[in-house]
Protein backbone atom coordinates (compact mmCIF):
# COMPACT_ATOMS: atom_id res chain seq x y z
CA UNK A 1 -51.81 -64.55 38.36
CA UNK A 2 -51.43 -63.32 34.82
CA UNK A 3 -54.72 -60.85 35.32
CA UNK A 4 -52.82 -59.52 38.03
CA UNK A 5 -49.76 -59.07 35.91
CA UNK A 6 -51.81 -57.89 32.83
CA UNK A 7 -52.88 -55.28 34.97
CA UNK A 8 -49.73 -54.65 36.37
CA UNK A 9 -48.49 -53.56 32.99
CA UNK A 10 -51.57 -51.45 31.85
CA UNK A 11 -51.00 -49.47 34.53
CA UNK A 12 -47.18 -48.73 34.13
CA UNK A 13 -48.13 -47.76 30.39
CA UNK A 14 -50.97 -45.19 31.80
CA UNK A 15 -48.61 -43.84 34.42
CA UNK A 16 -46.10 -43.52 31.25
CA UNK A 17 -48.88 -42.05 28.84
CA UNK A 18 -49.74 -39.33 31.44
CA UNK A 19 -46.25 -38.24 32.45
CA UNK A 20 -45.25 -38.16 28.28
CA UNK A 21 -48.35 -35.55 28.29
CA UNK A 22 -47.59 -33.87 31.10
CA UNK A 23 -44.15 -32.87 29.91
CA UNK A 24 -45.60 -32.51 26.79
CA UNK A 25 -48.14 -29.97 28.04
CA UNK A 26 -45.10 -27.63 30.29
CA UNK A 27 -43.29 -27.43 26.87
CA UNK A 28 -46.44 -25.55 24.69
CA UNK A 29 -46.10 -22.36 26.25
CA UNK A 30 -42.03 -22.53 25.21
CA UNK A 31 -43.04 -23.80 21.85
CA UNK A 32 -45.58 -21.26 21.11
CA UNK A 33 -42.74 -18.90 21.69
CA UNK A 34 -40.61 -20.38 19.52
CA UNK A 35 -42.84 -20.57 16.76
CA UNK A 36 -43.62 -16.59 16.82
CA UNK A 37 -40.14 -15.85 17.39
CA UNK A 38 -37.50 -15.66 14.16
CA UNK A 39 -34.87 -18.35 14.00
CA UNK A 40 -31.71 -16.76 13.83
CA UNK A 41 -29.49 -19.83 13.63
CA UNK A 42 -30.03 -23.53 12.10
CA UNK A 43 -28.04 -26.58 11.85
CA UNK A 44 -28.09 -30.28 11.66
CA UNK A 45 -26.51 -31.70 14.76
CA UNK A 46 -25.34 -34.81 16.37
CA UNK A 47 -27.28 -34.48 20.16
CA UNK A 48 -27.35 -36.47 22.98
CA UNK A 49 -29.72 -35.44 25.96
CA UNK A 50 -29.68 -36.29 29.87
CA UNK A 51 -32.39 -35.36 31.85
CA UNK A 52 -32.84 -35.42 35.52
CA UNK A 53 -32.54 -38.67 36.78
CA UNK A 54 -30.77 -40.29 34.15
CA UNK A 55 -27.59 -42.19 34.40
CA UNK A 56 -26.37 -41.20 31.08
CA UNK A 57 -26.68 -39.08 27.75
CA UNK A 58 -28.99 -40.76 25.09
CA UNK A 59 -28.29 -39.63 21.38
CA UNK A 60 -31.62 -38.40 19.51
CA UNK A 61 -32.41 -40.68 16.72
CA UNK A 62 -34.97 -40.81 14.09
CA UNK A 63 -35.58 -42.08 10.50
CA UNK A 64 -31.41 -41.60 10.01
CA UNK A 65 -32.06 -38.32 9.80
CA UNK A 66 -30.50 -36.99 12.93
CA UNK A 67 -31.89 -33.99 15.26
CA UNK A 68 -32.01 -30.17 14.00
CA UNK A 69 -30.64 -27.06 16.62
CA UNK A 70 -33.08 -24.16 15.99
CA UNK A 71 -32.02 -21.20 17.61
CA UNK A 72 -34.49 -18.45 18.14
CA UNK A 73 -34.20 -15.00 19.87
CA UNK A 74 -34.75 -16.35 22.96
CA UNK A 75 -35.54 -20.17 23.03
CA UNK A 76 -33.54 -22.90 21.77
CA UNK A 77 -35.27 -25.98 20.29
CA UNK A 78 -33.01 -29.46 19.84
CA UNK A 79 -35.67 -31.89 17.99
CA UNK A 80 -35.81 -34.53 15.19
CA UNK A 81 -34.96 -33.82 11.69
CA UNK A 82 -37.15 -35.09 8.97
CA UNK A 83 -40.60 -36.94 9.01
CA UNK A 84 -40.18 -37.97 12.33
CA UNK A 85 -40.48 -34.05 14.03
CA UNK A 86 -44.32 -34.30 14.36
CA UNK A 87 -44.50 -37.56 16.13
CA UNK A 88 -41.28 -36.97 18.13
CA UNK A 89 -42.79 -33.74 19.74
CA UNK A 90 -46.24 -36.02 20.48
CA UNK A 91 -43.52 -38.07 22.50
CA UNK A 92 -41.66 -34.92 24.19
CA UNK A 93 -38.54 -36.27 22.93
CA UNK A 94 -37.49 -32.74 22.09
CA UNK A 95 -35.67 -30.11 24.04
CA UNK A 96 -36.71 -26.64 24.82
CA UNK A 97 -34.77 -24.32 26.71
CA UNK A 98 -34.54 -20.49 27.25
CA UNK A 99 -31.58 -19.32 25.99
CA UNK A 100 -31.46 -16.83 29.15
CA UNK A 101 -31.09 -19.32 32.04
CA UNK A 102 -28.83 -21.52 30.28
CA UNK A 103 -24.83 -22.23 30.13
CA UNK A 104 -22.59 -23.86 27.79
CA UNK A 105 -19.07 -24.71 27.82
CA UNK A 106 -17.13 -26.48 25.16
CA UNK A 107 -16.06 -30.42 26.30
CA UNK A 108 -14.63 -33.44 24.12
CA UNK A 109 -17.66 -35.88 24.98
CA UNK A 110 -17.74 -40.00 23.34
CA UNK A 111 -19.57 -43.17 23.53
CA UNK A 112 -21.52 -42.62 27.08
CA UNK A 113 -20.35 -39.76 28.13
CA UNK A 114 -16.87 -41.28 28.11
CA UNK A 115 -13.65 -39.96 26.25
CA UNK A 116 -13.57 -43.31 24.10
CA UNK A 117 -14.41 -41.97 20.25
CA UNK A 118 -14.77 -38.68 21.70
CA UNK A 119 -16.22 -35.42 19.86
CA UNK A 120 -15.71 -31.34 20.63
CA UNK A 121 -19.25 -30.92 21.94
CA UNK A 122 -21.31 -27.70 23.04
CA UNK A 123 -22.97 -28.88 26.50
CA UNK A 124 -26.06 -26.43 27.18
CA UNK A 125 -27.41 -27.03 31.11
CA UNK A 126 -30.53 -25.75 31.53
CA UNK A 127 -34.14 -26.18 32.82
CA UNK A 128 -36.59 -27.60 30.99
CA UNK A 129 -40.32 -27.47 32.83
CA UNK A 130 -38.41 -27.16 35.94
CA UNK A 131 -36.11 -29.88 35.47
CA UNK A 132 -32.08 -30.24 34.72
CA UNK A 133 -31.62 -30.77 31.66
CA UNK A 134 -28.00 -31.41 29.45
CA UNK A 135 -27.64 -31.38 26.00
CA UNK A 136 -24.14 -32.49 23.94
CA UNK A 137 -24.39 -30.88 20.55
CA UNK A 138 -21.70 -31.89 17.64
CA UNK A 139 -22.69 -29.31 15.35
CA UNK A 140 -20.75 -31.22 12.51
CA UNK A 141 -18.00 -28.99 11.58
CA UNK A 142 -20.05 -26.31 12.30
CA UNK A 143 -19.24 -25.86 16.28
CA UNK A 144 -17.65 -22.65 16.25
CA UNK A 145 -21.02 -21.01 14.35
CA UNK A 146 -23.24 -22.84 17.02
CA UNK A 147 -21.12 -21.24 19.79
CA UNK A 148 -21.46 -17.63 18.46
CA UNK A 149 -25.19 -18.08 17.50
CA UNK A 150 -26.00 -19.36 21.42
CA UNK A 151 -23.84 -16.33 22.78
CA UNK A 152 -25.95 -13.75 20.63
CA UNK A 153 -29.11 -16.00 21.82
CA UNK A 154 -27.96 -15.16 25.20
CA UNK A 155 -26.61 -18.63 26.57
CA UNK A 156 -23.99 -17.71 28.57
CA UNK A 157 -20.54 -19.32 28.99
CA UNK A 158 -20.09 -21.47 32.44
CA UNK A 159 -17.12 -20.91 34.33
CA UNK A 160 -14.43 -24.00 34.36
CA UNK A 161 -13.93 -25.90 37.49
């Protein structure tokens, strides 16, 4: 019985292993771009990130550091700040988006995407390899800046239900 659930786990960690790589892998072409492209707008943020699938946001975290916004001319990059970037983008923890098939609108988001201890947020939808993506960005004071940097990027402004 405990071979069986030995094996059991090995194989949940493969099936994670190759799906961290895969997503890994539909991000390089994106990141490539990025990395020729000139970033025209930078700032430490506060981000939280829901991906297809997922029941709620989950705040990037690493080394206390927070997560950096990078906005290029026509990518935007949300990743770790610090000593933690390099290993964080082995993990896919980062998000990539082009600026041109994404939307934003301004929202008061807290604790679990509830109002409790709520904050003015950016939320950017987008795709991401295919997939939904949403990312909450508190831009520390800075919101306003963020906003006009993602409308010259080309992220454009969702209509209000």
């Amino acid at each position: 019985m405990p071979v069986i659930f030995l094996a059991v786990c090995a194989a949940g960690f493969l099936f994670m292993i190759v799906r961290v790589q895969r997503q890994v892998g539909r991000l390089q072409p994106l990141r490539d771009r990025a990395a020729l492209e000139r970033v025209t707008f930078q700032c430490a943020v506060r981000a939280r990130v829901k991906r297809k699938g997922a029941v709620g946001f989950t705040t990037l975290k690493g080394a206390g550091l927070g997560a950096e916004l990078r906005i290029h001319a026509t990518v935007l990059v949300v990743e770790l700040a610090g000593p933690m970037q390099r290993q964080a983008r082995r993990l896919g923890t980062e998000v990539i988006l082009e600026t041109a098939g994404s939307s934003m609108t301004r929202r008061a988001i807290g604790w679990l995407g509830t109002p409790l201890a709520a904050r003015d947020c950016i939320l950017i939808n987008g795709r991401e390899s295919g997939a939904r993506v949403a990312v909450a960005l508190d831009a520390y004071g800075r919101v306003e800046e963020a906003w006009s940097a993602l409308a010259a990027a080309g992220v454009r402004r969702a209509v209000e239900q």
